[in-house]
Protein backbone atom coordinates (compact mmCIF):
# COMPACT_ATOMS: atom_id res chain seq x y z
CA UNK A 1 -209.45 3.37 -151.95
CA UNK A 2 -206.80 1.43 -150.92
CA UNK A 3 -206.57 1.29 -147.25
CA UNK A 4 -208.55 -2.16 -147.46
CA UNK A 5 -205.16 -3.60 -148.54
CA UNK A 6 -202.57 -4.93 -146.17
CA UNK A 7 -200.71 -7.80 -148.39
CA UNK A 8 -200.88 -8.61 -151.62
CA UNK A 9 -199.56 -11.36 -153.89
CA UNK A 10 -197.46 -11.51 -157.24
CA UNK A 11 -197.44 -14.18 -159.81
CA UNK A 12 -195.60 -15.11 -163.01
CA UNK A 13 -197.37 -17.93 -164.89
CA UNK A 14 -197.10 -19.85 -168.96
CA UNK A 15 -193.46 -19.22 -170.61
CA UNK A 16 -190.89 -17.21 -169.05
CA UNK A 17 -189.99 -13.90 -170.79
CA UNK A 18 -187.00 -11.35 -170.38
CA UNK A 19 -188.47 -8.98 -168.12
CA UNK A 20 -190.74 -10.45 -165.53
CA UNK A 21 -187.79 -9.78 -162.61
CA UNK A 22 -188.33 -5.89 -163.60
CA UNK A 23 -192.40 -6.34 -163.19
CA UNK A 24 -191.49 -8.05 -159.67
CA UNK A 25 -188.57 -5.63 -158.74
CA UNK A 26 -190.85 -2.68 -159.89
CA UNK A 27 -194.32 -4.02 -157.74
CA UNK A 28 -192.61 -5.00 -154.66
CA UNK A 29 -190.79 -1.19 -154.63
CA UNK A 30 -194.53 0.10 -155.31
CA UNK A 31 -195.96 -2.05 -152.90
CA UNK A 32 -193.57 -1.02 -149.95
CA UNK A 33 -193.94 2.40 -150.53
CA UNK A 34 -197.55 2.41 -149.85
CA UNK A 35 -196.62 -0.13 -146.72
CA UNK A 36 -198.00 -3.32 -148.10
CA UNK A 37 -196.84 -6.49 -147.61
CA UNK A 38 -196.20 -8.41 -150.22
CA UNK A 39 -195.63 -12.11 -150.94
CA UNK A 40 -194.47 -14.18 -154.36
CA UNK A 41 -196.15 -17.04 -155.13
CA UNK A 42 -194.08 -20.16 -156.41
CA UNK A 43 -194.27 -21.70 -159.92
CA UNK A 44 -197.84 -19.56 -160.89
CA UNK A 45 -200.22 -20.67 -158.15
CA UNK A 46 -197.93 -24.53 -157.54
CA UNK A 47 -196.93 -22.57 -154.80
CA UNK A 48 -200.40 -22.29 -152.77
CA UNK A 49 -201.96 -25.57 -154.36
CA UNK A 50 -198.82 -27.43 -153.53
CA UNK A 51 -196.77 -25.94 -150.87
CA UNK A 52 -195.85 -28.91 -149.68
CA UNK A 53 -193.57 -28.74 -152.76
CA UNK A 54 -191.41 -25.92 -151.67
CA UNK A 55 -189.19 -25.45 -148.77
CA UNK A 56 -190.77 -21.77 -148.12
CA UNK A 57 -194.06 -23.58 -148.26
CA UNK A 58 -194.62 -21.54 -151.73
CA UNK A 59 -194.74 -18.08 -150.97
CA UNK A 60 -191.83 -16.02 -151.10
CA UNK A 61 -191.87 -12.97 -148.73
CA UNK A 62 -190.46 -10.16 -150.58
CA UNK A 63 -189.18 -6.50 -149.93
CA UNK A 64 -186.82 -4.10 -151.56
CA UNK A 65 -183.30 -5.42 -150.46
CA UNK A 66 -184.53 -9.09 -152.14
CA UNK A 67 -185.25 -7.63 -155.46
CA UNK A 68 -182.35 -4.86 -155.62
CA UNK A 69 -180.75 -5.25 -159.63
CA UNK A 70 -182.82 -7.98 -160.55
CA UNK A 71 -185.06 -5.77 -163.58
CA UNK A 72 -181.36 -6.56 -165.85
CA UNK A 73 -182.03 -10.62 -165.00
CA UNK A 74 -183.92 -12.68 -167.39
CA UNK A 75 -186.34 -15.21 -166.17
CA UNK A 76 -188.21 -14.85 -163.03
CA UNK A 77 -187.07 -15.52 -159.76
CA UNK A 78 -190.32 -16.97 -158.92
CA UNK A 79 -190.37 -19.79 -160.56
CA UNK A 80 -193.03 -20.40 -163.74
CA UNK A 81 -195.14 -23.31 -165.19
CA UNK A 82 -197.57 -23.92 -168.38
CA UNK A 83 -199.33 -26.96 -166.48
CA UNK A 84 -200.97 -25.04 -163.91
CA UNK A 85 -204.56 -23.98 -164.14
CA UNK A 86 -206.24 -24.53 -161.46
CA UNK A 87 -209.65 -25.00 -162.70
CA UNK A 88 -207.88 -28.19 -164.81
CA UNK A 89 -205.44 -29.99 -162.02
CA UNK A 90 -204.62 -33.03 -163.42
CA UNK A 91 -204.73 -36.02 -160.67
CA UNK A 92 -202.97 -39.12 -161.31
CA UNK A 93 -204.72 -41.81 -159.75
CA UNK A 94 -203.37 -45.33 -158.28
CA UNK A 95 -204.08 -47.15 -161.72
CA UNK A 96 -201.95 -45.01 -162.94
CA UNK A 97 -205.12 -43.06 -164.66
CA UNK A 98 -205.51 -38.63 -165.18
CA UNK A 99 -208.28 -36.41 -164.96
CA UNK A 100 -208.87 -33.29 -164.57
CA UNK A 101 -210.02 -31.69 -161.36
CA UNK A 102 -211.72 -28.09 -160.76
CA UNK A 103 -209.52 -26.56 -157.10
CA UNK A 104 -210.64 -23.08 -158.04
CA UNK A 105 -212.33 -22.04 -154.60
CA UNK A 106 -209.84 -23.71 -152.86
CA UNK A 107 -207.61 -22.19 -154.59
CA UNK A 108 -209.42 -18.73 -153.67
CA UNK A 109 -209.60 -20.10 -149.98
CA UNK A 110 -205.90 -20.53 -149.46
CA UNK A 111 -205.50 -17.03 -150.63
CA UNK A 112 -207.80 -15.64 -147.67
CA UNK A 113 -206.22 -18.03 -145.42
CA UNK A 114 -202.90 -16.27 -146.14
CA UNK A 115 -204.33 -12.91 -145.31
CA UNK A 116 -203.90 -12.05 -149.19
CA UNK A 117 -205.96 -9.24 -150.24
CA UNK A 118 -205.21 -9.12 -154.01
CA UNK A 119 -203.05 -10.35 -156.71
CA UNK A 120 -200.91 -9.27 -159.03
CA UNK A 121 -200.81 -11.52 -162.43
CA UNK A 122 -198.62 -11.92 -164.67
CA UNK A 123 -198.76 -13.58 -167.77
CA UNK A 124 -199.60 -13.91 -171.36
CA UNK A 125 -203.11 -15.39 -172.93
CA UNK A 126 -203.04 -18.46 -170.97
CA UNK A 127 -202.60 -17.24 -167.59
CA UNK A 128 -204.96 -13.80 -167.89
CA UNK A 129 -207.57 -16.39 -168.90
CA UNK A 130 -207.16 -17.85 -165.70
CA UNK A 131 -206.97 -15.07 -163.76
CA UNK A 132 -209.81 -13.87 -165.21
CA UNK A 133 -211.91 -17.04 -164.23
CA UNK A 134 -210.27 -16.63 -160.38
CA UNK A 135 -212.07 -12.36 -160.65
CA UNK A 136 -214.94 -13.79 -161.36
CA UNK A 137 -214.97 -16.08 -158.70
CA UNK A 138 -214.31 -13.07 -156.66
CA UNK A 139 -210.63 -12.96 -156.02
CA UNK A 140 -209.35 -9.41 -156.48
CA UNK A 141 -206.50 -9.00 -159.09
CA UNK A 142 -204.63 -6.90 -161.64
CA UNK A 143 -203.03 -8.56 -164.64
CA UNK A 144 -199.88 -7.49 -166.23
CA UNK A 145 -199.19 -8.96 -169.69
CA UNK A 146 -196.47 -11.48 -170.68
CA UNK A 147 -195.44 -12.77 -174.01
CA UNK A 148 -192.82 -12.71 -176.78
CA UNK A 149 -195.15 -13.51 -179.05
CA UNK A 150 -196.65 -9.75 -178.91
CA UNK A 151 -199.76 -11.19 -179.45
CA UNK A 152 -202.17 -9.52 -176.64
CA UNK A 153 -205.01 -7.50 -177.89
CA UNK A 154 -205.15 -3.89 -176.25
CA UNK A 155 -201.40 -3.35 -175.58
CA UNK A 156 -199.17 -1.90 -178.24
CA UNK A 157 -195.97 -3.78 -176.40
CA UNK A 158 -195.83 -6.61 -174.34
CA UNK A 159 -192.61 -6.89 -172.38
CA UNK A 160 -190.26 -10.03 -173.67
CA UNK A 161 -190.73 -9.32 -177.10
CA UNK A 162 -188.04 -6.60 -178.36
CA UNK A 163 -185.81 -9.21 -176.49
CA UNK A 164 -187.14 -11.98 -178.76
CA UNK A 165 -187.19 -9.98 -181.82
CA UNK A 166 -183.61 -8.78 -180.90
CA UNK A 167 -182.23 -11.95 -180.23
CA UNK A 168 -183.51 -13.70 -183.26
CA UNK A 169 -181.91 -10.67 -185.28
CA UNK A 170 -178.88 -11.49 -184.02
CA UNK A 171 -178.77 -14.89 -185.11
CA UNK A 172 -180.36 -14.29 -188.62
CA UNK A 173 -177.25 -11.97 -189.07
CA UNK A 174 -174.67 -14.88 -187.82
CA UNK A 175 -176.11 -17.50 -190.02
CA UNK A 176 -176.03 -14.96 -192.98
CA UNK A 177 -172.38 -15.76 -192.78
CA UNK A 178 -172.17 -19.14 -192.77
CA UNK A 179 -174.73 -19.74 -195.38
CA UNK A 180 -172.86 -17.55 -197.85
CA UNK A 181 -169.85 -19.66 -196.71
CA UNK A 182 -171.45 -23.09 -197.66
CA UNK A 183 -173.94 -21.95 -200.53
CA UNK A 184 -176.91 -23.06 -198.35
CA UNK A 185 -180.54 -22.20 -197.64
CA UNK A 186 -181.05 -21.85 -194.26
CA UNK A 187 -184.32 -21.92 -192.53
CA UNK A 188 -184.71 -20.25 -189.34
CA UNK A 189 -187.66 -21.14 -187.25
CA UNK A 190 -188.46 -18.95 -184.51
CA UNK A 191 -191.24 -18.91 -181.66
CA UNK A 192 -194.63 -16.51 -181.78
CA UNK A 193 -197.25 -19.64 -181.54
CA UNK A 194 -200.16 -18.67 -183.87
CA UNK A 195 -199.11 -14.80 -184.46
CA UNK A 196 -196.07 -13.74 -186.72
CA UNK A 197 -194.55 -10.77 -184.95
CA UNK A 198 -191.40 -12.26 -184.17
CA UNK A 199 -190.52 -13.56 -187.80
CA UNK A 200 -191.99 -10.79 -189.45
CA UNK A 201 -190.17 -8.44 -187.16
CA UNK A 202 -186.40 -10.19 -187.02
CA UNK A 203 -186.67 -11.51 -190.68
CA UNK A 204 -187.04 -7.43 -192.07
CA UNK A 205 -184.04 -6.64 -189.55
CA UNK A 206 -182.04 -9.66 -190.74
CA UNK A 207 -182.47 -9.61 -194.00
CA UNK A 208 -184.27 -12.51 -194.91
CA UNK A 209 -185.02 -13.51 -198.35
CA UNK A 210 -188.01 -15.39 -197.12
CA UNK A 211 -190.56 -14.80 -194.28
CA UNK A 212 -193.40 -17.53 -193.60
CA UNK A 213 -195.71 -16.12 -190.82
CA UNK A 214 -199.20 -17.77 -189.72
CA UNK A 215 -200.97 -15.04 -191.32
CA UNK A 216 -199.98 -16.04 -194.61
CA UNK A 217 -200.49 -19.55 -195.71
CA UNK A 218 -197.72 -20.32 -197.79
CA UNK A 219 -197.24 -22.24 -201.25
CA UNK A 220 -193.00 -23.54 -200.55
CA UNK A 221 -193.32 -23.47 -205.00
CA UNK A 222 -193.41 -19.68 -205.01
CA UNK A 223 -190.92 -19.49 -202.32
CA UNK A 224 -188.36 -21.96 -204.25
CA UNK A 225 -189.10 -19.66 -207.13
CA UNK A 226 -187.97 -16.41 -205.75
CA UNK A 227 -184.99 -18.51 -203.71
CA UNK A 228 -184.05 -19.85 -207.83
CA UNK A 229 -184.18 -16.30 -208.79
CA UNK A 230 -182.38 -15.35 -206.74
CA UNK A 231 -179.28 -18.18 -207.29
CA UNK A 232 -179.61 -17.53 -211.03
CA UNK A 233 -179.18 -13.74 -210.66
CA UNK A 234 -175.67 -14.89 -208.79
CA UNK A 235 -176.68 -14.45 -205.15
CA UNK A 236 -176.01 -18.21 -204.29
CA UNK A 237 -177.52 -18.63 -200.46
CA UNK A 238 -180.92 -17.65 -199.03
CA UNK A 239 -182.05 -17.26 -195.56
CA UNK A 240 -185.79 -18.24 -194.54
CA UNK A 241 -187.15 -16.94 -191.59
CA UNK A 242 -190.54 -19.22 -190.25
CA UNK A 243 -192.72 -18.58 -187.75
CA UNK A 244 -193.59 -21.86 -185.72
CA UNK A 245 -197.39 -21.45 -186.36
CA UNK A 246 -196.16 -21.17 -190.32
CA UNK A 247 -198.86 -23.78 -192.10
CA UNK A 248 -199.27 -24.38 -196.07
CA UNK A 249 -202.14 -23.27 -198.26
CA UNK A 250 -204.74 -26.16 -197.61
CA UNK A 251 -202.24 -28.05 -194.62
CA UNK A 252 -202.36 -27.45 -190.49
CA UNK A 253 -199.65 -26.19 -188.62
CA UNK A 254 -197.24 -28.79 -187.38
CA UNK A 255 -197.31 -29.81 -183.56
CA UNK A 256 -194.81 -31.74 -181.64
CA UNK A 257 -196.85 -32.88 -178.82
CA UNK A 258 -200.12 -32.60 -176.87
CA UNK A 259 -200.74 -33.05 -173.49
CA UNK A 260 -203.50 -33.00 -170.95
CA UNK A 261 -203.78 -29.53 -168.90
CA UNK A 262 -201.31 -27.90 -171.40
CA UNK A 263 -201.41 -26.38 -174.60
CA UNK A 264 -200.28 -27.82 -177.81
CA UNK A 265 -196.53 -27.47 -178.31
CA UNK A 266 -196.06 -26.03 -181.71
CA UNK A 267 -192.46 -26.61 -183.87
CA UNK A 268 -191.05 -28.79 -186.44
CA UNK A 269 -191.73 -26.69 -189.40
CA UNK A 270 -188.50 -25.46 -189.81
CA UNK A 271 -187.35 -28.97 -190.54
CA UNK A 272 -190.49 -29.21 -193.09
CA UNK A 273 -190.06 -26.50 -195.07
CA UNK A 274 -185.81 -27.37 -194.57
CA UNK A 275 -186.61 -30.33 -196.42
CA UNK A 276 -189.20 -29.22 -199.30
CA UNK A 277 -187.14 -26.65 -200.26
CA UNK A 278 -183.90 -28.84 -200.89
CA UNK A 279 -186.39 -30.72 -203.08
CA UNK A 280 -187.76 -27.75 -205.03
CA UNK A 281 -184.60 -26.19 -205.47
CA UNK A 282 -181.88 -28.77 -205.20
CA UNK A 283 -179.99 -26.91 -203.19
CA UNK A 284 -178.39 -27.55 -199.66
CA UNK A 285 -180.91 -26.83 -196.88
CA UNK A 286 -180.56 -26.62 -193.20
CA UNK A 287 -183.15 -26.01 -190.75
CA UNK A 288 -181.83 -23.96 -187.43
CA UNK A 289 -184.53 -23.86 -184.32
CA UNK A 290 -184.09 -21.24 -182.49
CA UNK A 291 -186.66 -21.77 -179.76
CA UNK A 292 -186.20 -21.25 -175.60
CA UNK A 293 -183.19 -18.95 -176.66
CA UNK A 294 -185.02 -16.68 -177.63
CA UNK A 295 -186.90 -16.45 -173.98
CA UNK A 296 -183.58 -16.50 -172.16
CA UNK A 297 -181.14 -13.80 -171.39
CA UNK A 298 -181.17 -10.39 -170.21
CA UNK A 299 -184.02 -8.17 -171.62
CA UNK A 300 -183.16 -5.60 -173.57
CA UNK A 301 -182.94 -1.78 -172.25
CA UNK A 302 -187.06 -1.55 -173.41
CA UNK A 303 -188.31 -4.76 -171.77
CA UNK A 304 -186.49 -3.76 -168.60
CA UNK A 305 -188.39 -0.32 -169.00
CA UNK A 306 -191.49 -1.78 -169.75
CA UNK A 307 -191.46 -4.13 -167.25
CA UNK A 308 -190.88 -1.51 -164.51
CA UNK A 309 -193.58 0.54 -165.29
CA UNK A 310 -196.08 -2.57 -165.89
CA UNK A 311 -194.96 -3.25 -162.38
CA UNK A 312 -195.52 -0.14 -160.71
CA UNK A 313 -198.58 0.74 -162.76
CA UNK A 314 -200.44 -2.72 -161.56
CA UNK A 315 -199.69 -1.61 -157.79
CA UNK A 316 -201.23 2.00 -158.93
CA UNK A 317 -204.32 0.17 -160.47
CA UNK A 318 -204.89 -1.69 -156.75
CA UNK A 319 -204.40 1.23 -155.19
CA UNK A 320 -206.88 3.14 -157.36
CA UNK A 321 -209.65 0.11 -156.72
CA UNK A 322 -209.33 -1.37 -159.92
CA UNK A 323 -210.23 -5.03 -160.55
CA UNK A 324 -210.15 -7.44 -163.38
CA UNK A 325 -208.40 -5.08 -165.11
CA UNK A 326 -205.10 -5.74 -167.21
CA UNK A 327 -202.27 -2.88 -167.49
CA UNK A 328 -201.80 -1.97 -170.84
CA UNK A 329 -199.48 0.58 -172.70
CA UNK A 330 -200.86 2.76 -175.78
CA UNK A 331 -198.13 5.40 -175.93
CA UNK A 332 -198.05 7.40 -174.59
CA UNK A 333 -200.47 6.71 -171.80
CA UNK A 334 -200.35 3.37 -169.80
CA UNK A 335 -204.20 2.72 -169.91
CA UNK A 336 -206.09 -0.31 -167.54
CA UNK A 337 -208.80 -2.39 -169.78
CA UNK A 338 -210.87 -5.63 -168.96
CA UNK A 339 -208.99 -8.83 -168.87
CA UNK A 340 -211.86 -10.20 -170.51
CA UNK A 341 -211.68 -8.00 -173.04
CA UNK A 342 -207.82 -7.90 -173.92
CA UNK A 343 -207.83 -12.07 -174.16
CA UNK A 344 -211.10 -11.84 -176.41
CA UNK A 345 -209.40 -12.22 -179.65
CA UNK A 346 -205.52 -12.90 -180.57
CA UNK A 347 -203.60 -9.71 -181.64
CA UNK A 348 -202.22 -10.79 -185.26
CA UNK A 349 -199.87 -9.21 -187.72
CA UNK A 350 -202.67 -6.64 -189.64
CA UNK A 351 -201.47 -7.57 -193.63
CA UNK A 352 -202.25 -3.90 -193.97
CA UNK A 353 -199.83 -2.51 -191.68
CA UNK A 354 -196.38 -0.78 -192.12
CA UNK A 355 -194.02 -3.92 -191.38
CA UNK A 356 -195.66 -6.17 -193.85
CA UNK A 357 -195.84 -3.71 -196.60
CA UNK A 358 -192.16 -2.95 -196.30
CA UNK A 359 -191.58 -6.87 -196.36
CA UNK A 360 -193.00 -6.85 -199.73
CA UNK A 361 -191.11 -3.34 -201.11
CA UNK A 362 -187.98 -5.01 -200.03
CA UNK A 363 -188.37 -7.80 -202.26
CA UNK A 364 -188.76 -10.27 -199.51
CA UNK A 365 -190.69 -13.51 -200.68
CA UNK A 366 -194.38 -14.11 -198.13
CA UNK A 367 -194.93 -17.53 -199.50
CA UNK A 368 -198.00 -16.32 -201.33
């Protein structure tokens, strides 16, 4: 079913994650072996609406020898971008005036003109959306999901976020030190958007005292209560682990900035809660952000995995026939379900699973 292919295209689109280079090391190995072509396509799909933006006019021809090693490299060597959808191009005019502009089908055109037979997606919520509106229009594609924030229905795993949860573990366990050091509460706010994974995931592993997660709007009096408890009983610092898309009982999440053709950029509730529980507690409290670190550096031994399969699995799903279909792994099988269907709903922390019971045996405060 798949001698109707000749070249095919790969894409990496919405926030970089530790492990897209093994997706694009593992497809392009795939890809050759079944003796397709196969091109990368700058920046999400920058590089065909605007090639005269890049010096390889946006595509990137690639074959084994160009992606040798690169599954241990974090970012992508493609190039990413959050601002482009290309049903919502934002035009500036002379006035210095935006709007929005629809360049879908010629979008879809520039692919035919290339000689590009199907596509390869990669990306998290965001960018399946969109490649689910280019399917319908009848471009032929496979996504592979993207995010730290775990947050994809249908796939146990997506690759980027043992990396994330890793990371954030790591730094949890340094500040540990120099909170005890300086008798502090320190708040730790970490990335996941609207879905607690990460901070539920690195605060168990680092021993928080505290864990705010969107899931759970929180009430900062019951936390200072448990963090006074805890001071009284002799143990005089406290770390707080918080989600980005943390909100109070009765409040809104907190968001930095919002932009045409982008979505909201969550953070700054790190410093919030920072600052109400000095005030409820009188004692010393420092907010740390961790933020883009934990999308940069090498992925960890799983992503890598992960990625690789994801990779080779997507070329397998052309090969098969399959379309609209996202690659998804439910141990142990790697299984292919509807994009549609995968971005219907957001994949949150269940309050009835294993992670956030054993959050609450270990004594660890929820803000509730």
């Amino acid at each position: 079913m798949s001698n109707d292919i000749r070249r095919i295209a790969i894409n990496t689109g919405g926030g970089d994650a530790p492990g897209l280079n093994a997706v694009i090391q593992a497809a392009v190995c795939a890809a050759d072996a079944r003796g397709w072509e196969i091109v990368g396509i700058r920046e999400g799909y920058d590089g065909l609406l605007f090639p005269q933006n890049y010096r390889d006019g946006g595509l990137m021809k690639l074959v084994p020898d160009d992606v040798e090693d690169i599954a241990r490299l974090g970012g992508t060597i493609l190039g990413t971008t959050n601002r482009g959808n290309p049903f919502r191009v934002v035009e500036t005019a002379a006035d210095g005036s935006t709007k929005e502009v629809d360049r879908s089908l010629e979008l879809i055109e520039s692919f035919r003109s290339h000689g590009i037979d199907a596509l390869i997606a990669v990306g998290g919520d965001g960018s399946l959306g969109i490649a689910q509106g280019l399917c319908e229009k009848g471009l032929r594609l496979v996504g592979v999901p993207k995010t730290i924030d775990n947050d994809l229905d249908a796939t146990v795993l997506t690759f980027g976020y043992n990396s994330a949860v890793s990371f954030a573990t790591e730094c949890i366990d340094r500040l540990h030190v120099t909170a005890q050091a300086h008798r502090r509460v320190i708040v730790v706010e970490v990335m996941g958007r609207y879905a607690g994974w990460i901070a539920l995931n690195a605060g168990i592993a680092g021993g928080a005292d505290a864990i705010l997660i969107p899931e759970i709007p929180y009430d900062l009096t019951k936390v200072a209560e448990h963090l006074k408890r805890r001071s009284a009983a002799g143990r005089n610092y406290s770390i707080v682990v918080v989600a980005e898309g943390a909100f109070p009982k009765g409040g809104e999440v907190t968001v930095k900035s919002r932009e045409i053709g982008r979505a909201e950029v969550l953070g700054g509730v790190g410093e919030r809660v920072a600052t109400e529980l000095k005030r409820l507690t009188g004692c010393d409290s420092r907010a740390v952000v961790l933020g883009h670190l934990l999308r940069g550096g090498s992925p960890t031994a799983l992503d890598r995995v992960l990625g690789l399969v994801f990779g080779t699995a997507a070329v397998k799903a052309l090969a098969e026939g399959q379309n609209g279909v996202m690659v998804a792994v439910n141990p142990p099988r790697i299984d292919y379900v509807p994009i549609k269907d995968a971005i219907a709903r957001m994949k949150n922390v269940p309050l009835d699973g294993e992670a956030h019971m054993t959050a609450r045996s270990l004594g660890i405060a929820l803000g509730d």
